[in-house]
N, C-alpha and C. Protein backbone atom coordinates (compact mmCIF):
# COMPACT_ATOMS: atom_id res chain seq x y z
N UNK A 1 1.29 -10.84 -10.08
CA UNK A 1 2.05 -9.71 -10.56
C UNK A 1 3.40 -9.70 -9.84
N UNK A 2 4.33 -9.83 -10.40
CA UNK A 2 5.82 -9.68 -10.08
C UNK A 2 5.93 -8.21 -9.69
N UNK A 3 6.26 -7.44 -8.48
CA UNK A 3 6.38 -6.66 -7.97
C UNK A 3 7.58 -6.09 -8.15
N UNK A 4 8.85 -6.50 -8.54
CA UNK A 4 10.07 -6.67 -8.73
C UNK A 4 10.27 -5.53 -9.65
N UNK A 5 8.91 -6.03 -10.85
CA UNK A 5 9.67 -4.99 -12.31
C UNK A 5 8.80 -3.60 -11.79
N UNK A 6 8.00 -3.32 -10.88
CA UNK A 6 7.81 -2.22 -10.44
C UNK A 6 8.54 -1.59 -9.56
N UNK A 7 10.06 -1.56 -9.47
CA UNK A 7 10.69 -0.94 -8.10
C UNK A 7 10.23 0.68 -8.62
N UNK A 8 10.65 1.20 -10.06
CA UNK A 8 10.95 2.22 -9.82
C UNK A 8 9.62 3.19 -9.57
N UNK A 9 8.68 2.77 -9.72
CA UNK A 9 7.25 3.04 -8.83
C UNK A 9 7.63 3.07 -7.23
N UNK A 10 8.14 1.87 -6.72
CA UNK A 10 8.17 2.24 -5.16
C UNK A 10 9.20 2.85 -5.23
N UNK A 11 10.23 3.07 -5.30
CA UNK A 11 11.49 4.50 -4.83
C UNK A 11 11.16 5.65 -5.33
N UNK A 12 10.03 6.00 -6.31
CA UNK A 12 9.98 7.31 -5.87
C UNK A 12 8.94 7.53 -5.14
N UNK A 13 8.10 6.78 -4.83
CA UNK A 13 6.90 6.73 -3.88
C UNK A 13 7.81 6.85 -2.22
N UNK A 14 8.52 6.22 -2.13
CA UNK A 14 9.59 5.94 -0.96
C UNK A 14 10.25 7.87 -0.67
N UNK A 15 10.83 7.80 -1.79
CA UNK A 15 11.76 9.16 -1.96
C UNK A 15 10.40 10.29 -1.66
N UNK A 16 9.55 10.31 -1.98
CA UNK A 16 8.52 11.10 -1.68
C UNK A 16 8.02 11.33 -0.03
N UNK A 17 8.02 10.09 0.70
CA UNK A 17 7.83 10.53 2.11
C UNK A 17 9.17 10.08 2.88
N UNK A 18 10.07 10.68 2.32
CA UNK A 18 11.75 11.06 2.98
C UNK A 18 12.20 9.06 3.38
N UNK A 19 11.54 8.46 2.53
CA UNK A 19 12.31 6.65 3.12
C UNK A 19 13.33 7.02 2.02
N UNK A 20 14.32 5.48 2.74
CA UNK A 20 15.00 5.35 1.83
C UNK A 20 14.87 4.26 0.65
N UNK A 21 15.38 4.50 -0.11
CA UNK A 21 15.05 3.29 -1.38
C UNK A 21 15.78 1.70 -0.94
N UNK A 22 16.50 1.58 -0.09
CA UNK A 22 17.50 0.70 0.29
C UNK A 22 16.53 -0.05 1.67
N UNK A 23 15.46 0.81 1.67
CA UNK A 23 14.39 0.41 2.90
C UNK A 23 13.23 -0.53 2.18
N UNK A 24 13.54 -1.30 0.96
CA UNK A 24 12.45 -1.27 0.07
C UNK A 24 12.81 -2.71 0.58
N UNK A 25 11.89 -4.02 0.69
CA UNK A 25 12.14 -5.41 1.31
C UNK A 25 11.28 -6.15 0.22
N UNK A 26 11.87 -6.82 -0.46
CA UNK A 26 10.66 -7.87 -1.38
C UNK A 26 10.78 -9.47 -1.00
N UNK A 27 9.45 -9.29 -0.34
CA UNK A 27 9.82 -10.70 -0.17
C UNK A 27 8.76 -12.08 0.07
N UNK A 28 9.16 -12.68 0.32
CA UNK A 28 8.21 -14.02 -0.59
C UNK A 28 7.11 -13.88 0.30
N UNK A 29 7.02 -13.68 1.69
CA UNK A 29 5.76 -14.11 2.62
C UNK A 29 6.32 -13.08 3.76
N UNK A 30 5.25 -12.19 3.51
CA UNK A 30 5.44 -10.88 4.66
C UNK A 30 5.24 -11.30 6.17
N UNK A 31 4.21 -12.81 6.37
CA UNK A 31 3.89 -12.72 7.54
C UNK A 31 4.90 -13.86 8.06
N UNK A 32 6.11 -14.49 7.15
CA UNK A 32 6.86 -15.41 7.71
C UNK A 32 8.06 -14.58 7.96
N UNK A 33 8.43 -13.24 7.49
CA UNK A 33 9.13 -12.15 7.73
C UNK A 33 8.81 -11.48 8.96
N UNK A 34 7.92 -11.11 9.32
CA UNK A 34 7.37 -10.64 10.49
C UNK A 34 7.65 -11.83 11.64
N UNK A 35 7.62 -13.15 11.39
CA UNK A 35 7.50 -14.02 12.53
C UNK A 35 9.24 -14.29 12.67
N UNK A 36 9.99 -13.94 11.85
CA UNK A 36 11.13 -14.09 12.00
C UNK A 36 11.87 -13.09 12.85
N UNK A 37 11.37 -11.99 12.48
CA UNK A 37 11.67 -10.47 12.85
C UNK A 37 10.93 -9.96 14.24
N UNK A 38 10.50 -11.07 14.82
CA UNK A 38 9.18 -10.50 16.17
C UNK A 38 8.05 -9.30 15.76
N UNK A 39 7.49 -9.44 14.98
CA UNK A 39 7.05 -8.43 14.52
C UNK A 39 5.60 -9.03 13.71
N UNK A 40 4.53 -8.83 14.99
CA UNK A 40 3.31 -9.02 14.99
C UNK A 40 2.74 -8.95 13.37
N UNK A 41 1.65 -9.27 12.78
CA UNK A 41 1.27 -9.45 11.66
C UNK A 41 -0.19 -10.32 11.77
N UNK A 42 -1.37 -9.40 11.87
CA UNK A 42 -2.28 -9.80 11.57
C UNK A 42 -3.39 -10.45 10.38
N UNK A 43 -2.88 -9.71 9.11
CA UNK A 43 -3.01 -10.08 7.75
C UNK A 43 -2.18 -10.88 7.14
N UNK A 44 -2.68 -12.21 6.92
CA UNK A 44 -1.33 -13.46 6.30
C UNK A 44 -1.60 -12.92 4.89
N UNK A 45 -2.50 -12.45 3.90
CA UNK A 45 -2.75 -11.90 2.53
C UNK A 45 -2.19 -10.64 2.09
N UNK A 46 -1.56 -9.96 3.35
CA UNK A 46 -0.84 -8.41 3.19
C UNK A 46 -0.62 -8.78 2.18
N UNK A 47 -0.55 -7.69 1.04
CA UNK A 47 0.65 -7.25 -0.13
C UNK A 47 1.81 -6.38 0.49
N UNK A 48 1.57 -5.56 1.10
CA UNK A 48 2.48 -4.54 1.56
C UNK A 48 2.71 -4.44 2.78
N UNK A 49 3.75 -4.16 3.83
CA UNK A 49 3.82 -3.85 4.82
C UNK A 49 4.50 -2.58 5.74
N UNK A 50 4.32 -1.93 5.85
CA UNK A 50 5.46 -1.15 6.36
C UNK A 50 5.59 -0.96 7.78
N UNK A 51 6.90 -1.54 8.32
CA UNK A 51 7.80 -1.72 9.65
C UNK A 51 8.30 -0.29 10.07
N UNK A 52 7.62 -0.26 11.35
CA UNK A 52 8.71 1.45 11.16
C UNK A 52 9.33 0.89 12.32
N UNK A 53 9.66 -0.13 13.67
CA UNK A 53 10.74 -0.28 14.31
C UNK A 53 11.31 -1.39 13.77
N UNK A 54 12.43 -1.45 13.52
CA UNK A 54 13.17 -2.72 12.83
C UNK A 54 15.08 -2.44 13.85
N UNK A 55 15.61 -2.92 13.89
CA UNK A 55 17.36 -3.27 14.61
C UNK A 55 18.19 -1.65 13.36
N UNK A 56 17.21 -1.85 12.10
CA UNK A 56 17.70 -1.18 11.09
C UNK A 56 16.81 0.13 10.74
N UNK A 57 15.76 0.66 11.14
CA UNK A 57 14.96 1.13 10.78
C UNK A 57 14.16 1.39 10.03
N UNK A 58 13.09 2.02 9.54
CA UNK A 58 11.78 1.16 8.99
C UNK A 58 12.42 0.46 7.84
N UNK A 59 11.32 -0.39 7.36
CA UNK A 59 10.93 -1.18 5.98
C UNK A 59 9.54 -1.48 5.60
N UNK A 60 9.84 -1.17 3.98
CA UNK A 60 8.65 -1.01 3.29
C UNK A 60 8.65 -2.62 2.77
N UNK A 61 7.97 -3.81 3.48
CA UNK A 61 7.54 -5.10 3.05
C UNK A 61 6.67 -5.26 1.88
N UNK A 62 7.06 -5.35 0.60
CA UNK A 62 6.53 -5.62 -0.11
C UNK A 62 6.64 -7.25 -0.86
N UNK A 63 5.51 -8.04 -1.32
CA UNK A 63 5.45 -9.12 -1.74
C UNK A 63 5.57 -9.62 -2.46
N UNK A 64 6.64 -10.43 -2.81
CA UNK A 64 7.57 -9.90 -4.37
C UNK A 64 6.08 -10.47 -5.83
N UNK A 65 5.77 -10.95 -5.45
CA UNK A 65 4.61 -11.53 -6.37
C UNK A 65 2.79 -11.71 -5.30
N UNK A 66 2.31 -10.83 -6.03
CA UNK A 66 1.38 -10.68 -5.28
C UNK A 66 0.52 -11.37 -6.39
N UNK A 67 -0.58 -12.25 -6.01
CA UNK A 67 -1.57 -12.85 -7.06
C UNK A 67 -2.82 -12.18 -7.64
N UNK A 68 -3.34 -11.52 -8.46
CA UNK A 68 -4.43 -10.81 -9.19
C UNK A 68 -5.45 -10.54 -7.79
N UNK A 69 -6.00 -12.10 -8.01
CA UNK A 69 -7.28 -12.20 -6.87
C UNK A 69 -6.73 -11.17 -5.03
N UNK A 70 -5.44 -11.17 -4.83
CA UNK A 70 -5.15 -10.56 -3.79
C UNK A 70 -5.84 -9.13 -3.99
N UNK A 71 -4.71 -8.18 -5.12
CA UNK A 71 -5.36 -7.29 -5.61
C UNK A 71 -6.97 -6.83 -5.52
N UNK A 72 -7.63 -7.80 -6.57
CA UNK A 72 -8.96 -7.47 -6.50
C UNK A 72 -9.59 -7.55 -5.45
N UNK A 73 -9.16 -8.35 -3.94
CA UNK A 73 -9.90 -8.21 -2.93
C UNK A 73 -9.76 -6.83 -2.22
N UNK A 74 -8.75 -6.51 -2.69
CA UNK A 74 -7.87 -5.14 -1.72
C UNK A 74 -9.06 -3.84 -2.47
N UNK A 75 -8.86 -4.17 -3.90
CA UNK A 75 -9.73 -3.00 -4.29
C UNK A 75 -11.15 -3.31 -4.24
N UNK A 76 -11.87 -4.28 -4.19
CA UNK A 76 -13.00 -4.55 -3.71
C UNK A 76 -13.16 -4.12 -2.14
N UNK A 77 -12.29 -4.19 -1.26
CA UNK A 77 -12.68 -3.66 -0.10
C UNK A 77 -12.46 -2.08 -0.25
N UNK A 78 -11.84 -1.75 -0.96
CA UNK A 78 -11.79 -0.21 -1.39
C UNK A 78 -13.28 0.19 -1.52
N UNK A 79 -14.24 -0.55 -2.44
CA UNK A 79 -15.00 0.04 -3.35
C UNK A 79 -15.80 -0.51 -2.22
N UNK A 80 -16.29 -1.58 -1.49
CA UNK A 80 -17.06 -1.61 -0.32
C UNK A 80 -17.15 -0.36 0.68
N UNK A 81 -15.93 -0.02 1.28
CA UNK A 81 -15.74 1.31 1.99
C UNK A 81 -16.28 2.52 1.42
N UNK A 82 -15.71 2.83 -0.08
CA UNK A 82 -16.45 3.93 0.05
C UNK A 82 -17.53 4.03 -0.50
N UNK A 83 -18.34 3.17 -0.54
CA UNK A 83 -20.30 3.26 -0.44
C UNK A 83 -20.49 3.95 0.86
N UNK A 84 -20.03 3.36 1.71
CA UNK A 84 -20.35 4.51 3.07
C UNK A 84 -20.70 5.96 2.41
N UNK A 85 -19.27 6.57 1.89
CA UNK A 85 -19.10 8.12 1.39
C UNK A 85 -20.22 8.07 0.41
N UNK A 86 -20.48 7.25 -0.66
CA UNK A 86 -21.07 7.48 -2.19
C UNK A 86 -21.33 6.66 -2.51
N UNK A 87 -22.29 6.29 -2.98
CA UNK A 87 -23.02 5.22 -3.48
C UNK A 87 -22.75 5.73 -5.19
N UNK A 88 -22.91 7.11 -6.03
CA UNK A 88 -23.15 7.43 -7.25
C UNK A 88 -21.48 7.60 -7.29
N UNK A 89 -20.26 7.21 -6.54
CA UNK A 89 -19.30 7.47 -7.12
C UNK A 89 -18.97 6.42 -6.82
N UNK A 90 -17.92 5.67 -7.45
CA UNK A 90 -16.75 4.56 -6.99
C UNK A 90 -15.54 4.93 -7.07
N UNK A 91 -14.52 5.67 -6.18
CA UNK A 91 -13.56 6.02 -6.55
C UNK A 91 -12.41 4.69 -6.92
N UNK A 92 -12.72 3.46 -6.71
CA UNK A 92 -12.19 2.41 -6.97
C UNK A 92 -11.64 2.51 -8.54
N UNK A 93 -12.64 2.51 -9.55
CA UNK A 93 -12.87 3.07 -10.36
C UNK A 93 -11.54 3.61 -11.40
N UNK A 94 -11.13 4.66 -10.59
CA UNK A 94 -10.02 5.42 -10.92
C UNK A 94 -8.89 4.40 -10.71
N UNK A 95 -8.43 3.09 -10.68
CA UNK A 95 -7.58 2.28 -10.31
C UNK A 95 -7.26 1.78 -11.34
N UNK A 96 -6.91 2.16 -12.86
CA UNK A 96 -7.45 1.88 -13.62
C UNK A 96 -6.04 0.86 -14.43
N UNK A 97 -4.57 0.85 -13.97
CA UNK A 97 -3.95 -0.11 -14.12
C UNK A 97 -3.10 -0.22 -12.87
N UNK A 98 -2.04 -1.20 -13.36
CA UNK A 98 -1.52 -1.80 -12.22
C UNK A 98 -0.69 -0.84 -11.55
N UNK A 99 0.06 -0.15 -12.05
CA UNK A 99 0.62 0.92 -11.43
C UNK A 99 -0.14 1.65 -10.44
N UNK A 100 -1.13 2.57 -10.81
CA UNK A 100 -2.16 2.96 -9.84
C UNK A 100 -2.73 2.20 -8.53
N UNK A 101 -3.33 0.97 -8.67
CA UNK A 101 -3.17 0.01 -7.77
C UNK A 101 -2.00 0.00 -7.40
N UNK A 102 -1.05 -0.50 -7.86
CA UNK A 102 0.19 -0.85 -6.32
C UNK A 102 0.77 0.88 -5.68
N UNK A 103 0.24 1.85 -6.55
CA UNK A 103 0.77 3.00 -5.69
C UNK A 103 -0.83 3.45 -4.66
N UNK A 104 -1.50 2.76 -4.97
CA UNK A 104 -2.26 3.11 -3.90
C UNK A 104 -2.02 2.06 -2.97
N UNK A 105 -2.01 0.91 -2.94
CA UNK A 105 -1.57 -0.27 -2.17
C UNK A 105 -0.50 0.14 -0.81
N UNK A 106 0.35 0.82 -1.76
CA UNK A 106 1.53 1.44 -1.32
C UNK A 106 0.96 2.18 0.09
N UNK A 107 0.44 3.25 -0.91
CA UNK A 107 0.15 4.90 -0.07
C UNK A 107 -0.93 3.94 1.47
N UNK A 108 -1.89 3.81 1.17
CA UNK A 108 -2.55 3.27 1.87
C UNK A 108 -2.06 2.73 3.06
N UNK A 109 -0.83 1.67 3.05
CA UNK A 109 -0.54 1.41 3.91
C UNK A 109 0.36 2.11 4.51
N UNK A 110 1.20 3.45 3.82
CA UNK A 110 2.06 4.23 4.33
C UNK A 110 1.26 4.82 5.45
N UNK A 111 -0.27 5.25 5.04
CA UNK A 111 -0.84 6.12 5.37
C UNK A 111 -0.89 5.63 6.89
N UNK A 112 -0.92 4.24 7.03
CA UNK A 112 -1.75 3.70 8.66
C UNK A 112 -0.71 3.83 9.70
N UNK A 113 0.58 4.49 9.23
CA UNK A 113 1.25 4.58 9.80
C UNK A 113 1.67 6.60 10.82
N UNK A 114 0.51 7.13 10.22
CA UNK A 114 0.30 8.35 9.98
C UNK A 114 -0.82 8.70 11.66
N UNK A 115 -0.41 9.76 12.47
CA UNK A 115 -1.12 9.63 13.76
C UNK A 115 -2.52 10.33 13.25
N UNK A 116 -3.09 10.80 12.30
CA UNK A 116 -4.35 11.43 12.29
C UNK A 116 -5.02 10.27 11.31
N UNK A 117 -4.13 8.76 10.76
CA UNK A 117 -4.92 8.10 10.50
C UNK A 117 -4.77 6.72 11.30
N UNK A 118 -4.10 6.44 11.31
CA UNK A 118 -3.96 4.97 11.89
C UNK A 118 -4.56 3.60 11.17
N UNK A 119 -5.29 3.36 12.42
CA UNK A 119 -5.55 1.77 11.52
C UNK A 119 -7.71 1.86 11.14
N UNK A 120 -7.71 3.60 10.96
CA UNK A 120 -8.94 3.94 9.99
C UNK A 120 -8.99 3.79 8.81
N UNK A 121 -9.70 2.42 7.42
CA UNK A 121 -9.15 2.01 6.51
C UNK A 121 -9.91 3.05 5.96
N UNK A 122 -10.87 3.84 6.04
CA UNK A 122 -11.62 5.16 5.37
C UNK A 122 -10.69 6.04 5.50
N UNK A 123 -9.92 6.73 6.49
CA UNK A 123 -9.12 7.81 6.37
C UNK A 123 -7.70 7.39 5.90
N UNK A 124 -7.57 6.29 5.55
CA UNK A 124 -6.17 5.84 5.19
C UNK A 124 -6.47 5.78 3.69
N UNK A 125 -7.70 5.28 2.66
CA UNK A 125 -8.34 5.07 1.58
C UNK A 125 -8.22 6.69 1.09
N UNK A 126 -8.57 7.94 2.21
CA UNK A 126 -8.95 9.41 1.82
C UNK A 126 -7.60 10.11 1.36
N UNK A 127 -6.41 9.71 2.37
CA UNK A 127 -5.37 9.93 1.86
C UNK A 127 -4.64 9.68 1.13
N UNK A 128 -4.71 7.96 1.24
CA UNK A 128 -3.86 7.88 -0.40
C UNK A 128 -4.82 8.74 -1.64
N UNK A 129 -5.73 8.25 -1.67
CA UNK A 129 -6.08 9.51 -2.82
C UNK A 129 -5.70 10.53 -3.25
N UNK A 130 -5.70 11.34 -1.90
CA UNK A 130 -5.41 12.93 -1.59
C UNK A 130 -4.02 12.76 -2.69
N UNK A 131 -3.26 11.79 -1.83
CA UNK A 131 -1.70 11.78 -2.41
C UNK A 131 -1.71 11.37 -3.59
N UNK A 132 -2.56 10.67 -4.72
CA UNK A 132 -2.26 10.02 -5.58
C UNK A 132 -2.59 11.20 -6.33
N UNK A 133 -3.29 12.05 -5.91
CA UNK A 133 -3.98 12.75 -6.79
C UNK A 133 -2.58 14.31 -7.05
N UNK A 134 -2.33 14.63 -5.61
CA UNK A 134 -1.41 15.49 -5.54
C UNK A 134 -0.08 14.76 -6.07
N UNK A 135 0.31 13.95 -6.54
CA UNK A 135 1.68 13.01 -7.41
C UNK A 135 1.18 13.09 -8.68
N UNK A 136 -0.19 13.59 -9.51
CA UNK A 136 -0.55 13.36 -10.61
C UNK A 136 -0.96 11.75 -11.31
N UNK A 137 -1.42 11.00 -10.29
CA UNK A 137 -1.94 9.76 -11.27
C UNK A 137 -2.84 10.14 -11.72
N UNK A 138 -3.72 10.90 -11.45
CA UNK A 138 -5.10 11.23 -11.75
C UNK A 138 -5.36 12.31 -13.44
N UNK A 139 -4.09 12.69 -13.21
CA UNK A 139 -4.35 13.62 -14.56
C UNK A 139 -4.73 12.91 -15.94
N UNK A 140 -5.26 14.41 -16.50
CA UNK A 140 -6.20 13.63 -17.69
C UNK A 140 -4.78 13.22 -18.55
């Protein structure tokens, strides 16, 4: 998926938690960006990244072409996690095109940047929701 023709999904996702749109980074390999930039990177499969110390201040690393199978692992670990919560629900589920996915992709990782969630992929999974839901993806 070319990430590119979705900007205007990320700037208002951006414009929503006060970034700037000019903070938006697409680029070919997040973790050869990070090694350029000193800037640790444990996931070589990231889709998304977000930098909050940079020379420039934060950036939202996104991968200008992310491959399907990436995706489906991201939301498969979604739908692994929350069996913990529910076994009779899958909120995965609700992911139901690509938009939705990359704004949860998004939120998610905004979220780990957040001090009451951090690097909890259950309370980071609870909030993007929260948020996707309070932005209206969810409406009927």
């Amino acid at each position: 998926m070319n990430t590119k023709d979705y900007f205007e999904l990320f700037r208002y996702l951006m414009e929503q938690y006060c970034l700037f749109q000019e903070d938006i980074v697409f680029v070919d390999d997040i973790s050869e960006w990070c090694r350029q930039n000193s800037i640790p990177d444990v996931d070589s499969n990231r889709p998304m990244k977000l930098v909050l110390k940079t020379p420039s201040g934060c950036k939202m690393l996104i991968k200008e072409t992310i491959p399907d199978e990436v995706i489906g692992e991201r939301v498969n670990a979604l739908r692994i996690r929350g069996q913990i919560k529910s076994v009779a629900f899958d909120r995965a589920d609700m992911l139901n095109s690509d938009q939705k996915k990359l704004a949860y992709l998004f939120l998610s990782e905004y979220a780990a940047s957040l001090i009451d969630v951090g690097d909890d992929e259950l309370l980071a999974d609870d909030w993007a929701f929260t948020e996707m839901k309070r932005l209206g993806y969810f409406k009927k």
